[in-house]
PDB file of N, CA and C in Angstrom:
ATOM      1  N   UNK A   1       2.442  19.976  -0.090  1.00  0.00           N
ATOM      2  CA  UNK A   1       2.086  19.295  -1.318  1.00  0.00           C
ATOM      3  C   UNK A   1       0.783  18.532  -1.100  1.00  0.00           C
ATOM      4  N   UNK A   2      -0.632  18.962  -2.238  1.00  0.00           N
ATOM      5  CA  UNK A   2      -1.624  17.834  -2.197  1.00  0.00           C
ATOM      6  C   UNK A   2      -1.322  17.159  -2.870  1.00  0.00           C
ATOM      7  N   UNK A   3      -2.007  15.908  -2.503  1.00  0.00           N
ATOM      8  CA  UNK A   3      -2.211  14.581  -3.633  1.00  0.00           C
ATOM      9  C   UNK A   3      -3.819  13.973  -3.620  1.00  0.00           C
ATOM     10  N   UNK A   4      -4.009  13.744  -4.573  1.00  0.00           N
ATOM     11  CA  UNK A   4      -5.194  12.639  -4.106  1.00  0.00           C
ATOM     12  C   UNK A   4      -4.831  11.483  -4.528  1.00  0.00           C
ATOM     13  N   UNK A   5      -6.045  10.625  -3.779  1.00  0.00           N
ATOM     14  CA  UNK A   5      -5.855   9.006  -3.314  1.00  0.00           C
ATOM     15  C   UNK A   5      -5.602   8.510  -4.689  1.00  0.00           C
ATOM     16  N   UNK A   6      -6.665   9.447  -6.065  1.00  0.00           N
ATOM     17  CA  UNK A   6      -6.562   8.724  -7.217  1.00  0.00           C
ATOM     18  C   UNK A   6      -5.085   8.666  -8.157  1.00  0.00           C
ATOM     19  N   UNK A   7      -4.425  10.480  -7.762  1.00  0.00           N
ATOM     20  CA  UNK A   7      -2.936  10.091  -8.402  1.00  0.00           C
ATOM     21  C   UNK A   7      -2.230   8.943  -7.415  1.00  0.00           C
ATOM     22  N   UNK A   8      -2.205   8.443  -6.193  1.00  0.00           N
ATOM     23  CA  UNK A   8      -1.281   7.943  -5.862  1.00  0.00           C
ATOM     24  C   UNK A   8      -1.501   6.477  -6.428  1.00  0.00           C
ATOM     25  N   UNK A   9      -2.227   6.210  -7.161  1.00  0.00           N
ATOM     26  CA  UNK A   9      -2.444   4.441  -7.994  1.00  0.00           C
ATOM     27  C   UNK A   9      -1.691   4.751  -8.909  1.00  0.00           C
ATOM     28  N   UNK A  10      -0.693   5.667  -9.356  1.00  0.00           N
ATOM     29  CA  UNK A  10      -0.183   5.633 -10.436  1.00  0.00           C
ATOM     30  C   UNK A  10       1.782   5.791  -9.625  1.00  0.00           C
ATOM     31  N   UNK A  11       1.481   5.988  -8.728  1.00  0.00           N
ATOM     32  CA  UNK A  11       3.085   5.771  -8.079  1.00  0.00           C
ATOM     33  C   UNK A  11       3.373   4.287  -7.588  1.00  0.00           C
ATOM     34  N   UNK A  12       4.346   3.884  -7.791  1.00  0.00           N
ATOM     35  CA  UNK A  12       4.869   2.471  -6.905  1.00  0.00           C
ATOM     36  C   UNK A  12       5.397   3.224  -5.602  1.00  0.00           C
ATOM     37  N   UNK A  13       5.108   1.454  -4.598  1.00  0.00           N
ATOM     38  CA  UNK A  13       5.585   1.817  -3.495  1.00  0.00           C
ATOM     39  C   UNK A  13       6.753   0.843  -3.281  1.00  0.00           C
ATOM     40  N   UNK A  14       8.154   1.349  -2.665  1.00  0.00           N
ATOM     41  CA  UNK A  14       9.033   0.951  -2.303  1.00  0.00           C
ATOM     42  C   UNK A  14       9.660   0.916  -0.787  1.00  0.00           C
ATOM     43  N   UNK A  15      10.365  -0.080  -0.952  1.00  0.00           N
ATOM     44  CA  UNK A  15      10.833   0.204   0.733  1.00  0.00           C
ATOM     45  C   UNK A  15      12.286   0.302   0.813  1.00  0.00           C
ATOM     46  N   UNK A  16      12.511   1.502   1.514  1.00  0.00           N
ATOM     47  CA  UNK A  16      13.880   2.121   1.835  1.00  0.00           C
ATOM     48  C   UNK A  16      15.213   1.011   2.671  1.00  0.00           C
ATOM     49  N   UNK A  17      14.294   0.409   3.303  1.00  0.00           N
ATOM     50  CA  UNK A  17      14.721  -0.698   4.054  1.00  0.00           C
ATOM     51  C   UNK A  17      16.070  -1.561   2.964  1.00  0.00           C
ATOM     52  N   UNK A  18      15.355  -2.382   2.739  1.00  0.00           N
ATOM     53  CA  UNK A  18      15.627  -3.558   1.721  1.00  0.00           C
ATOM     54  C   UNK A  18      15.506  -3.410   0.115  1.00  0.00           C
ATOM     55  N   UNK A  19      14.948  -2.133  -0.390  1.00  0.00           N
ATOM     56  CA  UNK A  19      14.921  -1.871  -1.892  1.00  0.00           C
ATOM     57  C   UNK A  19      13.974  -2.916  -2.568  1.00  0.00           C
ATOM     58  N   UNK A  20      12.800  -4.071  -1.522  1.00  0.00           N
ATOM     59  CA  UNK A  20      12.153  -4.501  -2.281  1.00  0.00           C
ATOM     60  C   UNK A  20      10.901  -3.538  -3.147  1.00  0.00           C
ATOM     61  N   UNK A  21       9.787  -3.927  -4.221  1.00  0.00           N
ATOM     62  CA  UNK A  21       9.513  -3.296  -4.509  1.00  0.00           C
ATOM     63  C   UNK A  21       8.089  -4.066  -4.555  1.00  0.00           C
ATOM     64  N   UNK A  22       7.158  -3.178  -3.464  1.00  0.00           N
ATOM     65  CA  UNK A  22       5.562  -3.777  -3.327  1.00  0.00           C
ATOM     66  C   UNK A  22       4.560  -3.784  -4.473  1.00  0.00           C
ATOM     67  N   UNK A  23       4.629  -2.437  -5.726  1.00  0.00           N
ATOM     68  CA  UNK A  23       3.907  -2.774  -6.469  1.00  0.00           C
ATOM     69  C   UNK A  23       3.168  -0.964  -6.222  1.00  0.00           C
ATOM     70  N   UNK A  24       2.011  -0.945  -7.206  1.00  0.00           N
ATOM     71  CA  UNK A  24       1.542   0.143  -7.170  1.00  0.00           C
ATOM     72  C   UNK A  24       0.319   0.302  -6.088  1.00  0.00           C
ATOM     73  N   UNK A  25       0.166   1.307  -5.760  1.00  0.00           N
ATOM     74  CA  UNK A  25      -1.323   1.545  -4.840  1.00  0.00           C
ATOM     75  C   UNK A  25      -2.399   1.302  -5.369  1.00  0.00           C
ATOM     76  N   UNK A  26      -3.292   0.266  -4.920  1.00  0.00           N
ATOM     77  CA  UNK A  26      -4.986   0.452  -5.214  1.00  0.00           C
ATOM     78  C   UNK A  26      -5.166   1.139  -4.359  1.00  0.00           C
ATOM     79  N   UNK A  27      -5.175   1.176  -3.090  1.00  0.00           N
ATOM     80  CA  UNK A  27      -6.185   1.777  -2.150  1.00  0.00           C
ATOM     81  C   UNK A  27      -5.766   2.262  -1.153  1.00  0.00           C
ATOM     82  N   UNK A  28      -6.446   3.513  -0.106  1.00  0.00           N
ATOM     83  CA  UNK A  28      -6.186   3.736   0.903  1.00  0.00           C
ATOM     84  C   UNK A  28      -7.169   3.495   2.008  1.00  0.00           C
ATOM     85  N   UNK A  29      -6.776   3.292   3.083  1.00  0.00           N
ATOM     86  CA  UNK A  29      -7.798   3.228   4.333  1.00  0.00           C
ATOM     87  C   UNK A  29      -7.995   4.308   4.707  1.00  0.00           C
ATOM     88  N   UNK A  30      -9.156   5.053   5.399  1.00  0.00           N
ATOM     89  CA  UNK A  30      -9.038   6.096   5.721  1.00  0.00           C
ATOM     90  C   UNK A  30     -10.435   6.103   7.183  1.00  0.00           C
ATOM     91  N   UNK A  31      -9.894   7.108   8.242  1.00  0.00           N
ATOM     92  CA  UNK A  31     -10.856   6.518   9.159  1.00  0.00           C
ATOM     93  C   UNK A  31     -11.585   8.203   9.028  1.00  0.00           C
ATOM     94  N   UNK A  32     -12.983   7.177   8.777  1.00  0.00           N
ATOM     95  CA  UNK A  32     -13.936   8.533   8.490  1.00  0.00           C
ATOM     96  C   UNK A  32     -14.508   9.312   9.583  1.00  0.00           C
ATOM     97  N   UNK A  33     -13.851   9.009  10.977  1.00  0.00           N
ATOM     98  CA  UNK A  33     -14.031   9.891  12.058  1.00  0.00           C
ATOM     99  C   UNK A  33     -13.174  11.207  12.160  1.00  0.00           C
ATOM    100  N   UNK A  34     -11.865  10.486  11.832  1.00  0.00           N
ATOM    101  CA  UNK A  34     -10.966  11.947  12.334  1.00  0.00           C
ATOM    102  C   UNK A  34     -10.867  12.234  10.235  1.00  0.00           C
ATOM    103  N   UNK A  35     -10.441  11.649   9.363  1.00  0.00           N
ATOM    104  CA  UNK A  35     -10.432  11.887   8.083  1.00  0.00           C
ATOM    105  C   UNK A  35      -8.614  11.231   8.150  1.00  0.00           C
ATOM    106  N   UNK A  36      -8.164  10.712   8.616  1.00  0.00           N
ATOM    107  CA  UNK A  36      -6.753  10.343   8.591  1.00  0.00           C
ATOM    108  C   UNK A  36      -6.661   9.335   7.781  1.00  0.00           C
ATOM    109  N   UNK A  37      -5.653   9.154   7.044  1.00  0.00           N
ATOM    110  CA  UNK A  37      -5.544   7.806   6.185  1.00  0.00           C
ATOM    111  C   UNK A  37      -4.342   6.985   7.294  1.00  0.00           C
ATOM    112  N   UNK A  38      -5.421   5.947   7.066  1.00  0.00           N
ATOM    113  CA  UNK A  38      -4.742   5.275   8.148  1.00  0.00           C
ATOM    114  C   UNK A  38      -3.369   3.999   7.260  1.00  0.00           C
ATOM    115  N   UNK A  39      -3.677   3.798   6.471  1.00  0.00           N
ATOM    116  CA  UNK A  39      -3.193   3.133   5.566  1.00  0.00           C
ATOM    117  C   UNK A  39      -3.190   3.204   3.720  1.00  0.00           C
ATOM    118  N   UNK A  40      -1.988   2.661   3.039  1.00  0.00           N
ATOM    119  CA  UNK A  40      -2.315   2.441   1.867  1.00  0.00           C
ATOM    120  C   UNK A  40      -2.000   0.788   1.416  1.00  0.00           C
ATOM    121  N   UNK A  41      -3.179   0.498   0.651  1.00  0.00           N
ATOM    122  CA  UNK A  41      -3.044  -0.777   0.151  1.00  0.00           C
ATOM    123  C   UNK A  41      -2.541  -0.980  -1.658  1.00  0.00           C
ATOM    124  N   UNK A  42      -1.326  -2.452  -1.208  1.00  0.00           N
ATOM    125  CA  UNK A  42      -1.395  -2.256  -2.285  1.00  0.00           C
ATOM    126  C   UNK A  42      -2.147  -4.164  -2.794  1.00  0.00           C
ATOM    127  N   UNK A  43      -2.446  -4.320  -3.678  1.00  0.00           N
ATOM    128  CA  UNK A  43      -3.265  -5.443  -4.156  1.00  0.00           C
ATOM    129  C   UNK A  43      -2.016  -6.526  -4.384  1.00  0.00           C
ATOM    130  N   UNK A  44      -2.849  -7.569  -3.860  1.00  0.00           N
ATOM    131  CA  UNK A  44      -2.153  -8.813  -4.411  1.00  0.00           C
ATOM    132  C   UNK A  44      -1.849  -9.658  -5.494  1.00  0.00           C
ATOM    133  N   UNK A  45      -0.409  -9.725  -5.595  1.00  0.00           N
ATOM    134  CA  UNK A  45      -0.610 -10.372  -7.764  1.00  0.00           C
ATOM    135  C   UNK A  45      -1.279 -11.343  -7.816  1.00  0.00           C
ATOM    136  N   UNK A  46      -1.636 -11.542  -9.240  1.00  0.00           N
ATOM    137  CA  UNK A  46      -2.512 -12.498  -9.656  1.00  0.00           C
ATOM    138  C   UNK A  46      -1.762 -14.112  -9.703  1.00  0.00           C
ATOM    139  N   UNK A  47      -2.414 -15.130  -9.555  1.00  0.00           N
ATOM    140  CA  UNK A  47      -1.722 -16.301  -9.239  1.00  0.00           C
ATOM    141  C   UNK A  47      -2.244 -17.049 -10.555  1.00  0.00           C
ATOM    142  N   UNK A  48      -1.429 -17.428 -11.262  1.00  0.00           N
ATOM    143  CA  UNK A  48      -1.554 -18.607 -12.716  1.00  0.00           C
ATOM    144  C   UNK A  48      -2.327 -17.334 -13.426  1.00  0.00           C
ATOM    145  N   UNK A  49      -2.076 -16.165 -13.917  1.00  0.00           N
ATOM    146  CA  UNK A  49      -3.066 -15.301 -14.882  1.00  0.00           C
ATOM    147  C   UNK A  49      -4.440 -14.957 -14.159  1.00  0.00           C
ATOM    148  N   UNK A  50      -5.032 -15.092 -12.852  1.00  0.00           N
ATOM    149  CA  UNK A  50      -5.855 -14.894 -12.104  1.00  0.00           C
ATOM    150  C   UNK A  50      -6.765 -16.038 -11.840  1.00  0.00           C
ATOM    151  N   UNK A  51      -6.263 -17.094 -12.560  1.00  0.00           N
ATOM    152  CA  UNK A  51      -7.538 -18.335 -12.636  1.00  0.00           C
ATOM    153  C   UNK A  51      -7.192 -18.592 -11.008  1.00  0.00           C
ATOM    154  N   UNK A  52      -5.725 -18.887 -10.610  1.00  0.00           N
ATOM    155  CA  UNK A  52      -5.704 -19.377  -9.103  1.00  0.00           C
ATOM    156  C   UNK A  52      -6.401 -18.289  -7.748  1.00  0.00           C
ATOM    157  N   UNK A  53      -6.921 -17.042  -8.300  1.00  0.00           N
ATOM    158  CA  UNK A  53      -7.141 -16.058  -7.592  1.00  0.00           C
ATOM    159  C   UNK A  53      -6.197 -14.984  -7.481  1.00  0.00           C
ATOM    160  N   UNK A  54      -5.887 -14.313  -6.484  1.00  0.00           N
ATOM    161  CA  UNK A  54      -4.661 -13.500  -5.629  1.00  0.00           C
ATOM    162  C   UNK A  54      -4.156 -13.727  -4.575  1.00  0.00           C
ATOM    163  N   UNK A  55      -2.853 -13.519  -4.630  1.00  0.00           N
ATOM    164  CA  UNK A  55      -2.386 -13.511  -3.320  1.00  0.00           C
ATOM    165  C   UNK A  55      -2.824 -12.130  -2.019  1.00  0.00           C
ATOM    166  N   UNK A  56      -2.461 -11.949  -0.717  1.00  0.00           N
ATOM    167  CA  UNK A  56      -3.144 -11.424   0.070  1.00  0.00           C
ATOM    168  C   UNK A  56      -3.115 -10.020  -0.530  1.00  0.00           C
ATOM    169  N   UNK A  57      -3.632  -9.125  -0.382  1.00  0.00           N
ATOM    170  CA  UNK A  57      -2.925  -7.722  -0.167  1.00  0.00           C
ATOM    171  C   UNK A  57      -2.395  -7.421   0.870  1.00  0.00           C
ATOM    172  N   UNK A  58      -1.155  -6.723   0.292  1.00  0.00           N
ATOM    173  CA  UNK A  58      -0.270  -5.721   1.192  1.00  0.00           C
ATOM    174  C   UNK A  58      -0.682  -4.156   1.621  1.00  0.00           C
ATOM    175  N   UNK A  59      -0.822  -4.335   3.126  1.00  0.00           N
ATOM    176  CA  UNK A  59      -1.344  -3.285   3.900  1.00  0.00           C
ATOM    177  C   UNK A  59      -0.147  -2.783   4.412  1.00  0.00           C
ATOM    178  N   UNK A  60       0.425  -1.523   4.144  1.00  0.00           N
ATOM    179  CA  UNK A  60       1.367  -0.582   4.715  1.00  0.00           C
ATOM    180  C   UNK A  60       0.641   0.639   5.381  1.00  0.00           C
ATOM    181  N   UNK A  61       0.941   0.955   6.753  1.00  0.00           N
ATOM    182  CA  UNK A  61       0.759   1.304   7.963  1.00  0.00           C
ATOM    183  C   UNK A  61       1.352   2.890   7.329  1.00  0.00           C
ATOM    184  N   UNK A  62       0.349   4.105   7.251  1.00  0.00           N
ATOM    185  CA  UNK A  62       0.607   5.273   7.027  1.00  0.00           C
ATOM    186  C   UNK A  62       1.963   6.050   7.876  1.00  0.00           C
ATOM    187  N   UNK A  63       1.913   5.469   8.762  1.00  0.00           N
ATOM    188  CA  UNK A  63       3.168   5.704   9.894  1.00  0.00           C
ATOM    189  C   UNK A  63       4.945   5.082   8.904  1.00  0.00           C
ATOM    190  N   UNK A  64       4.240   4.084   8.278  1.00  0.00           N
ATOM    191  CA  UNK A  64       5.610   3.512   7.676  1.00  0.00           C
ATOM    192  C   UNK A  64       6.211   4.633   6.177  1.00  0.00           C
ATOM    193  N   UNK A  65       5.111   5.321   5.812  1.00  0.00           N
ATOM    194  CA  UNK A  65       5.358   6.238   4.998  1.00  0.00           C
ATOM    195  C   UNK A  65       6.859   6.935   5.223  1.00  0.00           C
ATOM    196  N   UNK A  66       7.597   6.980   4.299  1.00  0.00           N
ATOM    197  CA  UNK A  66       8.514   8.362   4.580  1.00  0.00           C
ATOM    198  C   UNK A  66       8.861   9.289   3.858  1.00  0.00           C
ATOM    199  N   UNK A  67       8.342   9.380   2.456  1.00  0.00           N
ATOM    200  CA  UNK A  67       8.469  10.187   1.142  1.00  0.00           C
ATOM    201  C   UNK A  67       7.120   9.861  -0.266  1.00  0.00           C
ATOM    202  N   UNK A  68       6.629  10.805  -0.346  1.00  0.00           N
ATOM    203  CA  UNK A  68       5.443  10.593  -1.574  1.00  0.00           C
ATOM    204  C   UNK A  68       6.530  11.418  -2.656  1.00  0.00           C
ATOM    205  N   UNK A  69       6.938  10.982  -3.484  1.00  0.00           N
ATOM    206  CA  UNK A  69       7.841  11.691  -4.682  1.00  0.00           C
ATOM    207  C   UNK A  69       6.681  11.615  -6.021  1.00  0.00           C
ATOM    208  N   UNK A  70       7.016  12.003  -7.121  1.00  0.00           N
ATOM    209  CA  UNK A  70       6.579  12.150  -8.245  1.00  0.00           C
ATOM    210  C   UNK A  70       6.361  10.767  -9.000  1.00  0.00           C
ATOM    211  N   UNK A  71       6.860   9.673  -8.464  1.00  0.00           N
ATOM    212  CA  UNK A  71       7.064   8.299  -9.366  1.00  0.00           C
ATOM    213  C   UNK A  71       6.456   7.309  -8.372  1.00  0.00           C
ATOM    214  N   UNK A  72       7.186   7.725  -6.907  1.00  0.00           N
ATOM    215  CA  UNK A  72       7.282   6.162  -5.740  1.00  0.00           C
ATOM    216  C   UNK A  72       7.069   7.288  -4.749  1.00  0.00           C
ATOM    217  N   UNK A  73       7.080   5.977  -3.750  1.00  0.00           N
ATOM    218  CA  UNK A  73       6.541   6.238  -2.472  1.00  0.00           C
ATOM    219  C   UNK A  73       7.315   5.516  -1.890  1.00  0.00           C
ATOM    220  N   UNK A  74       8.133   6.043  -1.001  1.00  0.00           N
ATOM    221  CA  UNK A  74       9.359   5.150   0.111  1.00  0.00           C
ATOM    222  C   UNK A  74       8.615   5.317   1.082  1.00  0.00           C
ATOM    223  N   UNK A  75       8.969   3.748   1.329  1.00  0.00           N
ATOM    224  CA  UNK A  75       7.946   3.214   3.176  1.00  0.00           C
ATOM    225  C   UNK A  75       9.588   2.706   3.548  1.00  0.00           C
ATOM    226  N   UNK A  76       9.376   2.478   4.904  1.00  0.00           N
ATOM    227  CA  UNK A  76      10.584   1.961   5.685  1.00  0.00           C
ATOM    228  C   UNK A  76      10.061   0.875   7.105  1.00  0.00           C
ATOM    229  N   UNK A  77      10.216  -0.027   6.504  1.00  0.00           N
ATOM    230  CA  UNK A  77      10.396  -1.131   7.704  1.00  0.00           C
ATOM    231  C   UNK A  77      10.829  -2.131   7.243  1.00  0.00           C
ATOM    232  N   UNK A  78      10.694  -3.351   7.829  1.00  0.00           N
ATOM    233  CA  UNK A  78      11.078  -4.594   7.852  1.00  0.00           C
ATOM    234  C   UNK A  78      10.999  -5.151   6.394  1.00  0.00           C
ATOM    235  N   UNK A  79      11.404  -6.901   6.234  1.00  0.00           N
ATOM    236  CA  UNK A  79      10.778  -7.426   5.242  1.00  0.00           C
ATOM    237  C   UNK A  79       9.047  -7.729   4.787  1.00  0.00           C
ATOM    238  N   UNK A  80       8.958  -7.229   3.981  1.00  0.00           N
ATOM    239  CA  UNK A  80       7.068  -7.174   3.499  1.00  0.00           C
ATOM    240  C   UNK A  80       6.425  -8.194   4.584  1.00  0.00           C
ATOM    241  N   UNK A  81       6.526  -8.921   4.953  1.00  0.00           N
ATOM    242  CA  UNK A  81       5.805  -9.544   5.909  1.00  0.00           C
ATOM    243  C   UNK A  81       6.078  -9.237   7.389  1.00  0.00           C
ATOM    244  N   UNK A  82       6.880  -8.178   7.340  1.00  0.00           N
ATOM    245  CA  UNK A  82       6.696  -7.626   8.688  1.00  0.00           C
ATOM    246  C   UNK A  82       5.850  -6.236   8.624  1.00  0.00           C
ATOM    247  N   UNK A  83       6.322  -5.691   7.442  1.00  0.00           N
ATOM    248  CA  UNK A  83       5.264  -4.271   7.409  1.00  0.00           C
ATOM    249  C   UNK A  83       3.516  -4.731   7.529  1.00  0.00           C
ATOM    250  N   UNK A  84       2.862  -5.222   7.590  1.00  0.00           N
ATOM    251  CA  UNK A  84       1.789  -5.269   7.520  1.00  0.00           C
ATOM    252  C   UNK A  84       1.502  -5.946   6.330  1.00  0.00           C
ATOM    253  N   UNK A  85       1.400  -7.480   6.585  1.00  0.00           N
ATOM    254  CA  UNK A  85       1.099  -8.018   5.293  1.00  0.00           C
ATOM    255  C   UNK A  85      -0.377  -8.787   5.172  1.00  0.00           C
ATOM    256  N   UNK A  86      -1.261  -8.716   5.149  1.00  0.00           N
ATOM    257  CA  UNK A  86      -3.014  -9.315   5.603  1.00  0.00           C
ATOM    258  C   UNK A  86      -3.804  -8.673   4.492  1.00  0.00           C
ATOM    259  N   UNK A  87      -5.071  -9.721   5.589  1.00  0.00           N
ATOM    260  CA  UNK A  87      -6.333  -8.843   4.660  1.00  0.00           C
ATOM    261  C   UNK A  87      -6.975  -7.760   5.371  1.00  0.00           C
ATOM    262  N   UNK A  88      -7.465  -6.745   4.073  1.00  0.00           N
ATOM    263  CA  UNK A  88      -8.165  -5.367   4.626  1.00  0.00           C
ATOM    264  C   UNK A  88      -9.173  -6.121   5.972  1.00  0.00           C
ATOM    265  N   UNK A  89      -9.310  -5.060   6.871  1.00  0.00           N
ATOM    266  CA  UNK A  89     -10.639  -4.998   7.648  1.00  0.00           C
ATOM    267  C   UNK A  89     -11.584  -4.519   6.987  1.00  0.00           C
ATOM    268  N   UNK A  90     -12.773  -5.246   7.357  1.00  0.00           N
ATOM    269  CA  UNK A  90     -13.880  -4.608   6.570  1.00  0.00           C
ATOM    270  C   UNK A  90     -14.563  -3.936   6.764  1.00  0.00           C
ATOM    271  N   UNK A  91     -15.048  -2.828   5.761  1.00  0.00           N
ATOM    272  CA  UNK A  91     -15.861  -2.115   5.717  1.00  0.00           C
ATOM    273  C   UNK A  91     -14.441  -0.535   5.127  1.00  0.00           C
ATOM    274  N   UNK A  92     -12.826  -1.259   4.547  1.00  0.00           N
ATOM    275  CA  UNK A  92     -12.160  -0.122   3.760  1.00  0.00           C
ATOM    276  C   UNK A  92     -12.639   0.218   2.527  1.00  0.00           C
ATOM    277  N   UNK A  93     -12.102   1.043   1.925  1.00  0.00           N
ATOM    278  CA  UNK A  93     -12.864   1.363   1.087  1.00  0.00           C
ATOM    279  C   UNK A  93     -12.164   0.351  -0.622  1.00  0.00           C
TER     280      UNK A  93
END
């Protein structure tokens, strides 16, 4: 099965773990040496309607992947702050 990076902003990502639910994909990391996506990000909600800013984005570790379906995307690990919870490194896309 292909996908591109742009349908997967339209799937939520979930975790198999705990049934919490991270939110939809903005973005993926991808390392432009080998072409691997190293990650998908998903964006941080908005705090007071956006006036307070955002909270961090959530970085899930391509390894934590375990199903791309038609709707969601099941990741499997810990509670969200153990899967990879920070800010992008820079220079993702």
């Amino acid at each position: 099965m292909l996908c591109r990076v742009s349908e997967l902003r339209y799937k939520e990502m979930i975790n198999v773990t705990d049934g919490s639910r991270y939110g939809y994909v903005g973005d993926a990391e991808v390392d432009l040496e080998t072409g691997q996506v190293r990650a998908l990000v998903v964006p941080g909600r908005l705090r007071l309607f956006g006036l307070l800013g955002r909270e961090e984005d959530t970085v899930v570790p391509w390894e934590a992947v375990r199903r791309i379906g038609a709707d969601i995307i099941l990741v499997e690990g810990g509670p969200m702050g153990r899967i990879g919870r920070g800010r992008r490194q820079s220079g993702a896309l």
